[in-house]
N, C-alpha and C. Protein backbone atom coordinates (compact mmCIF):
# COMPACT_ATOMS: atom_id res chain seq x y z
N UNK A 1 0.84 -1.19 0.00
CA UNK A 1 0.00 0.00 0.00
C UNK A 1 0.88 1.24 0.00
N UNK A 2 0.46 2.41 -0.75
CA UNK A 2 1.08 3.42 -0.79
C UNK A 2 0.68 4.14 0.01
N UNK A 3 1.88 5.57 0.16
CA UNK A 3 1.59 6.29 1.77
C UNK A 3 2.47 7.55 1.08
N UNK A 4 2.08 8.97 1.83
CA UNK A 4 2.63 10.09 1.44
C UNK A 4 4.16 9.87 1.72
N UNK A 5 5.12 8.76 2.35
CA UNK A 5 6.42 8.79 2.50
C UNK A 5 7.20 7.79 1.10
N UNK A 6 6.05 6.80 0.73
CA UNK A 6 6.51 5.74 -0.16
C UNK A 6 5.59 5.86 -1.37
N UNK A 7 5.17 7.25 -2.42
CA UNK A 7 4.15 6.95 -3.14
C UNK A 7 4.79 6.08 -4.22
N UNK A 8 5.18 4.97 -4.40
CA UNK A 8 5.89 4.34 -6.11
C UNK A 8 4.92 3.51 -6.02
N UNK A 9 4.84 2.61 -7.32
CA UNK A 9 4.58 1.58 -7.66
C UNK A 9 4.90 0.80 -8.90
N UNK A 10 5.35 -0.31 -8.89
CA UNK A 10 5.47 -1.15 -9.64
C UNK A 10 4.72 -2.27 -10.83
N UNK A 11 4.67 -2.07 -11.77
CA UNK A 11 3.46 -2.94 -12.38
C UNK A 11 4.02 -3.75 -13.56
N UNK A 12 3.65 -5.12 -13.47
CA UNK A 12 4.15 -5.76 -15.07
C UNK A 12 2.94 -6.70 -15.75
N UNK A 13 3.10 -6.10 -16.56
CA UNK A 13 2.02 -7.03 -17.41
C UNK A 13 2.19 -7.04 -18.80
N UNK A 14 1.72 -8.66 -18.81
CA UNK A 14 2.22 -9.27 -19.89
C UNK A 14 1.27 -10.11 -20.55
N UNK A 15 0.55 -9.93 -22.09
CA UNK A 15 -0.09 -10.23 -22.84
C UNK A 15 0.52 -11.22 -23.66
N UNK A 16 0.06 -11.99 -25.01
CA UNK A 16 0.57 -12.12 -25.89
C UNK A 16 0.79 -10.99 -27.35
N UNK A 17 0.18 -9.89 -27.05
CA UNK A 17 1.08 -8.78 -27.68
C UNK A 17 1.90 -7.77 -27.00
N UNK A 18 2.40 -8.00 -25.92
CA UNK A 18 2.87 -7.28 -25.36
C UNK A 18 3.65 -7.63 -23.91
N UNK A 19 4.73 -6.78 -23.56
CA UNK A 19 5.31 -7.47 -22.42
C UNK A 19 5.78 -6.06 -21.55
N UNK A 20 5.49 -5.86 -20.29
CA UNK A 20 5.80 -4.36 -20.10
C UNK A 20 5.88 -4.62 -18.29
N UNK A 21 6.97 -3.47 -18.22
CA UNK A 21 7.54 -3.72 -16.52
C UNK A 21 7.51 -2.23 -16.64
N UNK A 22 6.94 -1.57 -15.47
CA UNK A 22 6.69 -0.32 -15.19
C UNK A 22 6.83 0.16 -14.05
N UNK A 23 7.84 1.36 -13.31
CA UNK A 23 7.57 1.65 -12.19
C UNK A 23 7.64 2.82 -12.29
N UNK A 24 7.27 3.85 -10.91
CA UNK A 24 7.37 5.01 -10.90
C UNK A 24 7.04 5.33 -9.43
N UNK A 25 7.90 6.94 -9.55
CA UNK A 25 7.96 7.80 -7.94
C UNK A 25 7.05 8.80 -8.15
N UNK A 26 6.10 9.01 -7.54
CA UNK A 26 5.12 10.54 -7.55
C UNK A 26 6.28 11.44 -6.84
N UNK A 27 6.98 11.23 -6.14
CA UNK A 27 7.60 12.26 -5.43
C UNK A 27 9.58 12.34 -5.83
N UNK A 28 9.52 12.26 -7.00
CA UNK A 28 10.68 12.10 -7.74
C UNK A 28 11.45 13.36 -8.13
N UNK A 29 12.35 12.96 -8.84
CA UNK A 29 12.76 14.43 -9.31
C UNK A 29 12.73 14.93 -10.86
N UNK A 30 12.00 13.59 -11.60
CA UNK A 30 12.06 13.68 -12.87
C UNK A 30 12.39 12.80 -13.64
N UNK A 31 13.45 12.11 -13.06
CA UNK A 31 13.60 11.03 -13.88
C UNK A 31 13.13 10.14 -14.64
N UNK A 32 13.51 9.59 -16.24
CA UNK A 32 13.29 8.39 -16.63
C UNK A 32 14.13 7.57 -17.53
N UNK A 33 13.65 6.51 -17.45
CA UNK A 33 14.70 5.39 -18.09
C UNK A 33 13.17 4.88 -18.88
N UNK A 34 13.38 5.41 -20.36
CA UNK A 34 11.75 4.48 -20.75
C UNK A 34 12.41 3.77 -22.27
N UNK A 35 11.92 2.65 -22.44
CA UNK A 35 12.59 1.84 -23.75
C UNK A 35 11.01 1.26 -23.88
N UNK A 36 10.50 1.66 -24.81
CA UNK A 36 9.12 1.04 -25.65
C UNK A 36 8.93 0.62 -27.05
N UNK A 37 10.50 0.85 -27.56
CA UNK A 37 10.70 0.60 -29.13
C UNK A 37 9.90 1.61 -30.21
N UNK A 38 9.48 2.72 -29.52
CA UNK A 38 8.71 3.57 -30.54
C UNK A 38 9.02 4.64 -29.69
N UNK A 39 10.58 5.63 -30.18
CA UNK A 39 11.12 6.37 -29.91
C UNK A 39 10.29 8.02 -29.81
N UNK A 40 9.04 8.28 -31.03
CA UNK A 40 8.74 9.00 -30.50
C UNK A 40 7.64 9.18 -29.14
N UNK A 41 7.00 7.71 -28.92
CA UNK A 41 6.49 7.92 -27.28
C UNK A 41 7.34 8.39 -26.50
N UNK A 42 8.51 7.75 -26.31
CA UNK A 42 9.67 7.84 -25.38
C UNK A 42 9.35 9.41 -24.94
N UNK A 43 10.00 9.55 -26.12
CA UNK A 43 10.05 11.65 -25.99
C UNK A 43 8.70 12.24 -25.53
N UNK A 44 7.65 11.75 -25.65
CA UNK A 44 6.21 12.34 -24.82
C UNK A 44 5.68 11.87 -23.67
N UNK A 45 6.34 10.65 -22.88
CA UNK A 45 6.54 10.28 -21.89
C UNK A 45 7.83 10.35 -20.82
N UNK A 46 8.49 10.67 -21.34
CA UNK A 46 9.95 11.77 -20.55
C UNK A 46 9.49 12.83 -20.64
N UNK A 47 8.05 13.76 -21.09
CA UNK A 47 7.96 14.77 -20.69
C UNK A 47 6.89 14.69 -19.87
N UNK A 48 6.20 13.94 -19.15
CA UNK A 48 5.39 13.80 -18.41
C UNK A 48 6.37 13.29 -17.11
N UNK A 49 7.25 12.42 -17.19
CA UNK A 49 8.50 12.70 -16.56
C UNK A 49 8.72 13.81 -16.07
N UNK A 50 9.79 14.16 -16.67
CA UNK A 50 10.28 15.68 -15.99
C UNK A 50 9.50 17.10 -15.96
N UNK A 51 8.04 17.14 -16.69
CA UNK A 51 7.30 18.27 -15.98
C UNK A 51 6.47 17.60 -14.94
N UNK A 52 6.15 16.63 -14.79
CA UNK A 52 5.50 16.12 -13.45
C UNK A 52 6.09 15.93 -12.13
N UNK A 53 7.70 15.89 -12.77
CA UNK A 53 8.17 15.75 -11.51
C UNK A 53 7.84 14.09 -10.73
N UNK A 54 8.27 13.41 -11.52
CA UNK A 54 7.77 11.90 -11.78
C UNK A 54 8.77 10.84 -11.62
N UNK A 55 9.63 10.26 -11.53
CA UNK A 55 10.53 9.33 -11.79
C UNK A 55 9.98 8.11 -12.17
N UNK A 56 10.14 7.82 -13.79
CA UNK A 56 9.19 6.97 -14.19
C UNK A 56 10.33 6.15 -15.35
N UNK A 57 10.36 4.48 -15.07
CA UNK A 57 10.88 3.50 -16.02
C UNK A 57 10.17 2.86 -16.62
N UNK A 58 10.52 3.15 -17.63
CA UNK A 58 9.15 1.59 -18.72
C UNK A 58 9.76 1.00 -19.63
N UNK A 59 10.15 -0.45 -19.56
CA UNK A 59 10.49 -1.15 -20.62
C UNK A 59 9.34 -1.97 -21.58
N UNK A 60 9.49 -1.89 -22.39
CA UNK A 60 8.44 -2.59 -23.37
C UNK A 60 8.44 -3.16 -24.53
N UNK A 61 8.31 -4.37 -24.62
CA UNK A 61 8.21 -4.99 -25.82
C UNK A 61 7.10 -5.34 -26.23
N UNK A 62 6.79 -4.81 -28.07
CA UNK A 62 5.02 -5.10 -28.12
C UNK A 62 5.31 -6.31 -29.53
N UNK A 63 4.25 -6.26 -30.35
CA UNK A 63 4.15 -6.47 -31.71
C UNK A 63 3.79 -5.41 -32.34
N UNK A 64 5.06 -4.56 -32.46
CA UNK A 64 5.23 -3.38 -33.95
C UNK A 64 5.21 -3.56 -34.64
N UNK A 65 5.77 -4.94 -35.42
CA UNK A 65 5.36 -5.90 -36.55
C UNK A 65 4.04 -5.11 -37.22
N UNK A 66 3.53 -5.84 -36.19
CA UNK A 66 1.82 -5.05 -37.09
C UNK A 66 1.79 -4.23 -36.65
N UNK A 67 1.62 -3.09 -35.53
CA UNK A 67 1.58 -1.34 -35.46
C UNK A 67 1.64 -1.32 -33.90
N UNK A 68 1.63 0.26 -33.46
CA UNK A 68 2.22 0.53 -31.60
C UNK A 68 1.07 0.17 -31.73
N UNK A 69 -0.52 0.05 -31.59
CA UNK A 69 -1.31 -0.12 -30.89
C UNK A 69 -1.51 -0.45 -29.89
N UNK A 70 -1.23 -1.82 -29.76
CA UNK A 70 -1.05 -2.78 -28.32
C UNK A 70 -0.39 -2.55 -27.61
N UNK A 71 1.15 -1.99 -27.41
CA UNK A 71 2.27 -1.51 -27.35
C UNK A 71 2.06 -0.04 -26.36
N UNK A 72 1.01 0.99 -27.21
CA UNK A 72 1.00 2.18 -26.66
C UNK A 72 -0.26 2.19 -25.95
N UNK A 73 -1.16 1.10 -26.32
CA UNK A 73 -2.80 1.11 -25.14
C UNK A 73 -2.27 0.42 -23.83
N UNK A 74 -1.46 -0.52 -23.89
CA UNK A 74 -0.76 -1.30 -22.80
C UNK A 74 -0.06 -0.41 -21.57
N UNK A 75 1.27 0.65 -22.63
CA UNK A 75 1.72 1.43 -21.45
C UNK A 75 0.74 2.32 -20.88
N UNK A 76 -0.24 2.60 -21.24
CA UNK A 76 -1.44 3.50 -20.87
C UNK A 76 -2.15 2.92 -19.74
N UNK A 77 -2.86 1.01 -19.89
CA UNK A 77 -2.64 0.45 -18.84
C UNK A 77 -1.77 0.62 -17.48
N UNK A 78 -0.81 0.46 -18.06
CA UNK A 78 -0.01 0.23 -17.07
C UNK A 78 0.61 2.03 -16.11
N UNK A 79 0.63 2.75 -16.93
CA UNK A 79 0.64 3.89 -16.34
C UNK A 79 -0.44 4.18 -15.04
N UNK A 80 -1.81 4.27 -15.65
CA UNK A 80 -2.74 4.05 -15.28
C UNK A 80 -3.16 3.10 -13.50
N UNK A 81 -2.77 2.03 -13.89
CA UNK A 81 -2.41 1.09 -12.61
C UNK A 81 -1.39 1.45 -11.81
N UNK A 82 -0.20 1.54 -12.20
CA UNK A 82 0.76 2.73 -11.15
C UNK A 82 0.35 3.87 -10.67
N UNK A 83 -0.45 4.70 -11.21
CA UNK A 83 -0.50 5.99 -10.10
C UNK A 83 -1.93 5.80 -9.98
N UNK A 84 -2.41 4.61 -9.68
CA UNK A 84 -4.08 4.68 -9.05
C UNK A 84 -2.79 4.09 -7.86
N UNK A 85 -2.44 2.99 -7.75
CA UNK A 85 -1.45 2.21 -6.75
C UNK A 85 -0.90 3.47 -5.90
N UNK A 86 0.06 4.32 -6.61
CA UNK A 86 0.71 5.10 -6.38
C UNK A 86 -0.34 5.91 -4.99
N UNK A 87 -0.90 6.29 -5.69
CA UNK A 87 -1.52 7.72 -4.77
C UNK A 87 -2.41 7.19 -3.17
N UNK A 88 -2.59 5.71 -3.18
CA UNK A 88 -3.12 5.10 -2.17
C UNK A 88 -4.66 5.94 -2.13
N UNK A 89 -5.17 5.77 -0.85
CA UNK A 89 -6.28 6.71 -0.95
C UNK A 89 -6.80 7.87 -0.92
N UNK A 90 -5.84 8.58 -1.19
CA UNK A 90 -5.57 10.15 -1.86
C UNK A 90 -6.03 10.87 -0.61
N UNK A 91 -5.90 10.39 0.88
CA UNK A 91 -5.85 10.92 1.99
C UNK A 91 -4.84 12.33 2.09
N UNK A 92 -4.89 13.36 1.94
CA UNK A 92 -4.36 15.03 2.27
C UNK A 92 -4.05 14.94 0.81
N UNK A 93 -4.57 14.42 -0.23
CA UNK A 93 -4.20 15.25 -1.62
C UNK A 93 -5.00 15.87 -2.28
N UNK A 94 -4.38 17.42 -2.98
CA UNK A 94 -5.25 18.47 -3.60
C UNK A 94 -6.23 17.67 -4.38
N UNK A 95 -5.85 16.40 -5.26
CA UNK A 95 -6.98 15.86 -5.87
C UNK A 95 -7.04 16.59 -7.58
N UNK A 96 -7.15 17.92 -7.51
CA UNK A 96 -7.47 18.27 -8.91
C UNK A 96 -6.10 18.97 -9.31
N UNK A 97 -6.05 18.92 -10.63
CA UNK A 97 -4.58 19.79 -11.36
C UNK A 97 -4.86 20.01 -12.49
N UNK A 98 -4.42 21.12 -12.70
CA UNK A 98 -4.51 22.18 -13.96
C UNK A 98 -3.52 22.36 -14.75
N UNK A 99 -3.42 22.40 -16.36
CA UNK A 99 -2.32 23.48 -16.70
C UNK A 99 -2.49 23.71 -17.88
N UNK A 100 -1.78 24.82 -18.14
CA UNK A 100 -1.83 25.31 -19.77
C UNK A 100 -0.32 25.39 -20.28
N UNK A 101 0.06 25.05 -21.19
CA UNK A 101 1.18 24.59 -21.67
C UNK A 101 0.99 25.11 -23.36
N UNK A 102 2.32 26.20 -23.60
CA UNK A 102 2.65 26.57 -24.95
C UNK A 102 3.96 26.04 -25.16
N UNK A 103 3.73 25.60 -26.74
CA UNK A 103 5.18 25.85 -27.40
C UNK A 103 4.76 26.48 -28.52
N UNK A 104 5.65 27.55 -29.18
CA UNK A 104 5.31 28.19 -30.05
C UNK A 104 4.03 28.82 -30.54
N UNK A 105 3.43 28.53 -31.56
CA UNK A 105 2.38 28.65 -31.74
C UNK A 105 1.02 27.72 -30.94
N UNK A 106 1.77 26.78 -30.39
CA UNK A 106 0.54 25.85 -30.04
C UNK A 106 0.38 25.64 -28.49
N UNK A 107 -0.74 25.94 -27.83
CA UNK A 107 -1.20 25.76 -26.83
C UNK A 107 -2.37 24.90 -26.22
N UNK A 108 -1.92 24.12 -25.21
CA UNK A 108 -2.80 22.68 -24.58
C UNK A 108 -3.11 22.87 -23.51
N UNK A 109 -4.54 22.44 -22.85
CA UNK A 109 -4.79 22.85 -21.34
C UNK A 109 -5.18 21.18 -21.09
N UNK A 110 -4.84 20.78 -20.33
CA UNK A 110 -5.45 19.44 -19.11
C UNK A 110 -5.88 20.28 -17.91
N UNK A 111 -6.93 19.18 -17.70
CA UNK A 111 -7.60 19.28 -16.41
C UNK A 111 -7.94 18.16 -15.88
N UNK A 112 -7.68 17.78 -14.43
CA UNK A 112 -7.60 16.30 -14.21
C UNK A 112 -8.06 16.43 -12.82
N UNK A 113 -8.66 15.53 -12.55
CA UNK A 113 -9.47 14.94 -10.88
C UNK A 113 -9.13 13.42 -10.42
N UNK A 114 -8.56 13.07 -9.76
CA UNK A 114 -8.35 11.98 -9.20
C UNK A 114 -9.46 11.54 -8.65
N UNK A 115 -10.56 11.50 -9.25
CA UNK A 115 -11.70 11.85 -8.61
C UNK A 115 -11.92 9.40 -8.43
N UNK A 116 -11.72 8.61 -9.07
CA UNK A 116 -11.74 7.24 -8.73
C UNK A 116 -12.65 6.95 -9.85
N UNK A 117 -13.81 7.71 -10.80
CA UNK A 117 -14.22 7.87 -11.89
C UNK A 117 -13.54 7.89 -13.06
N UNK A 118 -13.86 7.11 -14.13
CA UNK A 118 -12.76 6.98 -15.24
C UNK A 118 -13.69 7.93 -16.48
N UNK A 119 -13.14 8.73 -17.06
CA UNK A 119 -14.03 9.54 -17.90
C UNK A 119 -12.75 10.56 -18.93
N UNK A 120 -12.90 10.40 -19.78
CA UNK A 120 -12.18 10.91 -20.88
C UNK A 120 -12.22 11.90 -21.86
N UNK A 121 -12.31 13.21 -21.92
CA UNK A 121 -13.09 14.17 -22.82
C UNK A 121 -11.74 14.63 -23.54
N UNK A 122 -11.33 14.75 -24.91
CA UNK A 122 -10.50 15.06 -25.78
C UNK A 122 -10.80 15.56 -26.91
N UNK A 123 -9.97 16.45 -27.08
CA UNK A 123 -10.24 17.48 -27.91
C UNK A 123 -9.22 18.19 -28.67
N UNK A 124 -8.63 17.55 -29.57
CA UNK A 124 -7.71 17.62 -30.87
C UNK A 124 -7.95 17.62 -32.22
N UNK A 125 -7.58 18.43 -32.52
CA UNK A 125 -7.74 18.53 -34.29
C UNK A 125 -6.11 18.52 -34.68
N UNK A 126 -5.90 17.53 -35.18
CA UNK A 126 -4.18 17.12 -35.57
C UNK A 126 -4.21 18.22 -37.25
N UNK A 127 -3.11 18.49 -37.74
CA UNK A 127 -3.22 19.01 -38.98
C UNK A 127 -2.95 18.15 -40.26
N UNK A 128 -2.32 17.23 -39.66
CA UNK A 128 -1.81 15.87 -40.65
C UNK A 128 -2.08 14.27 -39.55
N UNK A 129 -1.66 12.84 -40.14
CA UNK A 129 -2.64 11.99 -39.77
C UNK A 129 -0.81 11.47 -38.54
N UNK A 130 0.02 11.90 -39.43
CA UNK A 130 1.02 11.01 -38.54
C UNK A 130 2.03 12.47 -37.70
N UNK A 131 3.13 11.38 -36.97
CA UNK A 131 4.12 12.90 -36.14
C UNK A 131 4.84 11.96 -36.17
N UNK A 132 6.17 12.17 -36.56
CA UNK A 132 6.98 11.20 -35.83
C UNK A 132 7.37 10.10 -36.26
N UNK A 133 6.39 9.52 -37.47
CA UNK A 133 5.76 8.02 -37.74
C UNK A 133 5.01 7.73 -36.92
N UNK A 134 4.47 8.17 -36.15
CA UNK A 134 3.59 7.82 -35.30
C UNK A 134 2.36 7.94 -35.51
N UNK A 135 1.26 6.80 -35.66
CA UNK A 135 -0.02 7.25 -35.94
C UNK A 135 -0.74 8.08 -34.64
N UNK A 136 -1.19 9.29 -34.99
CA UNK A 136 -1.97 9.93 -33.84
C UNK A 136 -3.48 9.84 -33.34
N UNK A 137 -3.68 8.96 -33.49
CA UNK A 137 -4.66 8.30 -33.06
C UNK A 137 -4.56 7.19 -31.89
N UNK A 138 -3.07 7.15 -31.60
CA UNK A 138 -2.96 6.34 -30.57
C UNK A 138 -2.59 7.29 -29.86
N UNK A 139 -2.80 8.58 -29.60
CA UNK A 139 -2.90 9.16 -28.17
C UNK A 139 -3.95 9.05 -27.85
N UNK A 140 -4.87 9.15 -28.05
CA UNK A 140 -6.11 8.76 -27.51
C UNK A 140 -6.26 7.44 -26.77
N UNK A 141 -6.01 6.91 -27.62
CA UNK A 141 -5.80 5.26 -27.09
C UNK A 141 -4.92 5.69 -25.88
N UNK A 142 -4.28 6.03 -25.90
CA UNK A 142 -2.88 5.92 -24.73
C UNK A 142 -3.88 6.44 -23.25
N UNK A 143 -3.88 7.87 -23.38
CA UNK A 143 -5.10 8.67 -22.34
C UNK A 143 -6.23 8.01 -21.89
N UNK A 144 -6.95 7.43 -22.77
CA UNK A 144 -8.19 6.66 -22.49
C UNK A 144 -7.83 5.28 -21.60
N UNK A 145 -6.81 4.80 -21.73
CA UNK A 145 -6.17 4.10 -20.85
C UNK A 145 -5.35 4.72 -20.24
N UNK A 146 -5.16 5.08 -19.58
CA UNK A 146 -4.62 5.57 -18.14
C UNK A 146 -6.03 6.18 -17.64
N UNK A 147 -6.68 7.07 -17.67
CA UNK A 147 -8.15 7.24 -17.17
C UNK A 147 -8.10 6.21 -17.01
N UNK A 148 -9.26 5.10 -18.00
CA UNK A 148 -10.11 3.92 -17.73
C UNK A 148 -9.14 3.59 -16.51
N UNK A 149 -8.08 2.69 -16.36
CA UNK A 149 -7.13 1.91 -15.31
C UNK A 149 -6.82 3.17 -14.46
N UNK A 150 -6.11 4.47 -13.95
CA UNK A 150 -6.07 5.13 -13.03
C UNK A 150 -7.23 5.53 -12.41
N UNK A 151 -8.73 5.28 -12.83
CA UNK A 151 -9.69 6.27 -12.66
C UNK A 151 -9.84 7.54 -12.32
N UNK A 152 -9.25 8.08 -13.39
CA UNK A 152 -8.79 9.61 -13.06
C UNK A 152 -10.07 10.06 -14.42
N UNK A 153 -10.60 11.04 -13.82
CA UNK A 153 -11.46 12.15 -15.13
C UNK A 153 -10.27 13.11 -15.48
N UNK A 154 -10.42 12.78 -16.88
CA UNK A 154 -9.10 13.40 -17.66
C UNK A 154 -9.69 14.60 -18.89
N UNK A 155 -9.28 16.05 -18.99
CA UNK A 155 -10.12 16.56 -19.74
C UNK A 155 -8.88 17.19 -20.56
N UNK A 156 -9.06 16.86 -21.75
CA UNK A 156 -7.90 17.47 -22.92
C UNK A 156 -8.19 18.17 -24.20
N UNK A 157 -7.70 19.56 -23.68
CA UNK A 157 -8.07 20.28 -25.13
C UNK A 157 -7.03 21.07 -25.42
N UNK A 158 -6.40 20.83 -26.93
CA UNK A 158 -5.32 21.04 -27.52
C UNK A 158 -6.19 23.07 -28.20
N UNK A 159 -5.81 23.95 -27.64
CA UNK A 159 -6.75 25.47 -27.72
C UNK A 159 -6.21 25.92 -28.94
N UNK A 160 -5.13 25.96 -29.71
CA UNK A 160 -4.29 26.33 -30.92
C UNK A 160 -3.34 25.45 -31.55
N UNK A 161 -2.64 25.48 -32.64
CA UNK A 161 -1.72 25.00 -33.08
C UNK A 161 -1.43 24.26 -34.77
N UNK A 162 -0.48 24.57 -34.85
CA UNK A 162 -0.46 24.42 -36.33
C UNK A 162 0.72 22.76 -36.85
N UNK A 163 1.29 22.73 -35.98
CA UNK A 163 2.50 21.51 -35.61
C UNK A 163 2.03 20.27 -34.84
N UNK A 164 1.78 19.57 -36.00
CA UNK A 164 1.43 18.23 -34.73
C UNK A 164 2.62 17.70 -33.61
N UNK A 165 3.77 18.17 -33.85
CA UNK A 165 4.77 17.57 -32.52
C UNK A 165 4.67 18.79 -31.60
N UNK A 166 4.42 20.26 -32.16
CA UNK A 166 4.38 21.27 -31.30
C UNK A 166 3.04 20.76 -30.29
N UNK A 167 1.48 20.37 -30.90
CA UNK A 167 0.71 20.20 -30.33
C UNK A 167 0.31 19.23 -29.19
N UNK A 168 1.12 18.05 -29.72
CA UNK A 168 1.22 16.94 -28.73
C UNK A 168 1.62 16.96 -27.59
N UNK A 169 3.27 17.69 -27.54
CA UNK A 169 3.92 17.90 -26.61
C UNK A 169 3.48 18.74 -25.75
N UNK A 170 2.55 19.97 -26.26
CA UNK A 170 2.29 20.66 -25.46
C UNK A 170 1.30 19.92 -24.31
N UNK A 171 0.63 19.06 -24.78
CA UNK A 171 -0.80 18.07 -24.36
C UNK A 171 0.51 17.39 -22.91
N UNK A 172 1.06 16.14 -23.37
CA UNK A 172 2.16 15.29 -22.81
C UNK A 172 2.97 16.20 -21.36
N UNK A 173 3.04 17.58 -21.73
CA UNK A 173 3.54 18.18 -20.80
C UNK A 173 2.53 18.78 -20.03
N UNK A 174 1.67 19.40 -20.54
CA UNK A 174 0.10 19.93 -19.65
C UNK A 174 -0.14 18.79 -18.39
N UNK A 175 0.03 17.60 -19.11
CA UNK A 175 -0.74 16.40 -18.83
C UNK A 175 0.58 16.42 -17.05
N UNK A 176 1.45 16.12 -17.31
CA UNK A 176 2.43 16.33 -16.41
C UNK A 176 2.79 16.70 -15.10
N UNK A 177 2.23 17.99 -15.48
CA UNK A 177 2.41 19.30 -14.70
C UNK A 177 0.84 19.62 -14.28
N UNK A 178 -0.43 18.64 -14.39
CA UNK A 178 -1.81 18.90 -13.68
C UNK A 178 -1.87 17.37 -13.16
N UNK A 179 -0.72 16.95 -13.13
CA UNK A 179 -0.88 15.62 -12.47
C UNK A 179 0.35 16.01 -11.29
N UNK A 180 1.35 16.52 -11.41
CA UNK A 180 2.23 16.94 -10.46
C UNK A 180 1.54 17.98 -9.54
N UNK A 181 0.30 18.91 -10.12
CA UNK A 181 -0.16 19.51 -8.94
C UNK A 181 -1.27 18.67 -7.95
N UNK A 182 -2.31 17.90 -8.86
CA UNK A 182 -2.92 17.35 -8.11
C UNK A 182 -3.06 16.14 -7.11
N UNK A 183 -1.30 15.31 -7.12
CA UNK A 183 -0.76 14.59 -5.93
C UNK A 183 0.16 15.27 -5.17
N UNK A 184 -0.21 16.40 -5.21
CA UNK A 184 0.89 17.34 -4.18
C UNK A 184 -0.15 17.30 -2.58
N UNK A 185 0.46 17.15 -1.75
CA UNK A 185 -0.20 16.77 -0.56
C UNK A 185 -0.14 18.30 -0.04
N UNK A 186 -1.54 18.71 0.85
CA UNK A 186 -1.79 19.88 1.56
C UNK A 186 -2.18 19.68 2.81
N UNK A 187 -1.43 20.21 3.72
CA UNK A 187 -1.58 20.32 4.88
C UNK A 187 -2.84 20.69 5.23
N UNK A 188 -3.19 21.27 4.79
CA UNK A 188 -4.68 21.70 5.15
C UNK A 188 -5.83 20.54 5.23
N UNK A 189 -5.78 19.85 4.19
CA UNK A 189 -6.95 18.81 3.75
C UNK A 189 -6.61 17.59 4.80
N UNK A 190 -7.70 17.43 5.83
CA UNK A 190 -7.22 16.34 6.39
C UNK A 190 -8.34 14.91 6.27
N UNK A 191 -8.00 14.19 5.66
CA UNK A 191 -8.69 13.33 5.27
C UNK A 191 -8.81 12.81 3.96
N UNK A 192 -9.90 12.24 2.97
CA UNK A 192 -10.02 12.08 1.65
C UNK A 192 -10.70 13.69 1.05
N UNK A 193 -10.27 14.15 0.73
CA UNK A 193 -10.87 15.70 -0.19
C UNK A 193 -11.84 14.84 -0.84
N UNK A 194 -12.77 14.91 -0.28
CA UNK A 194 -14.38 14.77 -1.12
C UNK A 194 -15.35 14.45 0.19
N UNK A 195 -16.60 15.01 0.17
CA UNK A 195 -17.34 15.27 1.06
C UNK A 195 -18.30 13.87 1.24
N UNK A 196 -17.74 12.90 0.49
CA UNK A 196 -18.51 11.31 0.59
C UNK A 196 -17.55 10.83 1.02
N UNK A 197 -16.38 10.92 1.84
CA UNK A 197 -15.52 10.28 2.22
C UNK A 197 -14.38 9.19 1.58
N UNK A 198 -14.64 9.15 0.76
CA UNK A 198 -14.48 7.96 -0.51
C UNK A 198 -14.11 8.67 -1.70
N UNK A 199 -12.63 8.25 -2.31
CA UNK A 199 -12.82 8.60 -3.46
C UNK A 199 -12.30 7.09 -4.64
């Protein structure tokens, strides 16, 4: 069980498309060590890393053969299951986190509730179909898993942008940095922050 002195957790799971060992520190300094064989996740999950303030490892082997699908809905799983683990019963935590995040022309806001509800609202208009080689349609996939498995209500809207790597990243880092505020523990809140006792 996790506790405001030990928030990590560890998770592995293993399909027949997929094979994945995952851990992570809510109270880290940034770090990551992530190998998923699809170099540009890497780079949008080291930034949820180091703007979250996260210390997060993921090794992964999928079937790319046929496409990340499995590969990138899996680490989403598994993300997902680590910081529901992680946060224990969100006893003295703010609970909600915000942010707005520019690069250049393009600007992304998340809004997120640890609320134990899994709910997904996204809102992207890409300008082209791929980034990276990456089909973008598996961010969605990715988000929608971590919600569904963290039960976190996750709200994503990409507000401008003309660059699908400008736009993403901005999302990947939003995403980060409203998850680094809302497991930040407050002295003030004593108990579960929600007035049903339960979250």
């Amino acid at each position: 069980m996790s506790s405001h002195t030990n928030r990590t957790a560890s998770i592995e799971r293993t399909t027949k498309e997929t094979s994945i060992k995952l851990s992570l520190n809510l109270d880290g300094t940034g770090k990551s060590e992530l190998s998923s064989g699809i170099p540009f996740l890497d780079h949008m999950l080291e930034q949820i890393s180091r703007h979250g303030l996260i210390d997060l490892a993921i090794s992964a082997k999928g079937d790319l053969e046929i496409d990340a699908h499995h590969t990138v809905e899996d680490i989403g799983i598994c993300l997902g299951e680590a910081l529901r683990e992680a946060v224990g019963n969100k006893a003295g935590l703010v609970r909600y986190g915000h942010a707005y995040v520019p690069l250049d022309e393009a600007l992304s806001r998340v809004v997120l509730d640890l609320s134990g509800r899994p709910g997904l609202e996204y809102h992207i208009d890409f300008p082209k179909e791929t980034v990276g080689g990456f089909d973008i349609d598996l961010f969605k996939e990715f988000f929608q898993a971590v919600s569904n498995h963290g039960r976190v209500t996750l709200h994503i809207d990409a507000l401008r942008g003309k660059n699908n790597h400008h736009i993403i990243e901005t999302v990947f880092k939003a995403f980060g940095r409203a998850l680094r505020m809302a497991v930040e523990s407050d002295p003030r809140v004593t108990g579960i922050p929600s007035t049903k006792g339960a979250l």
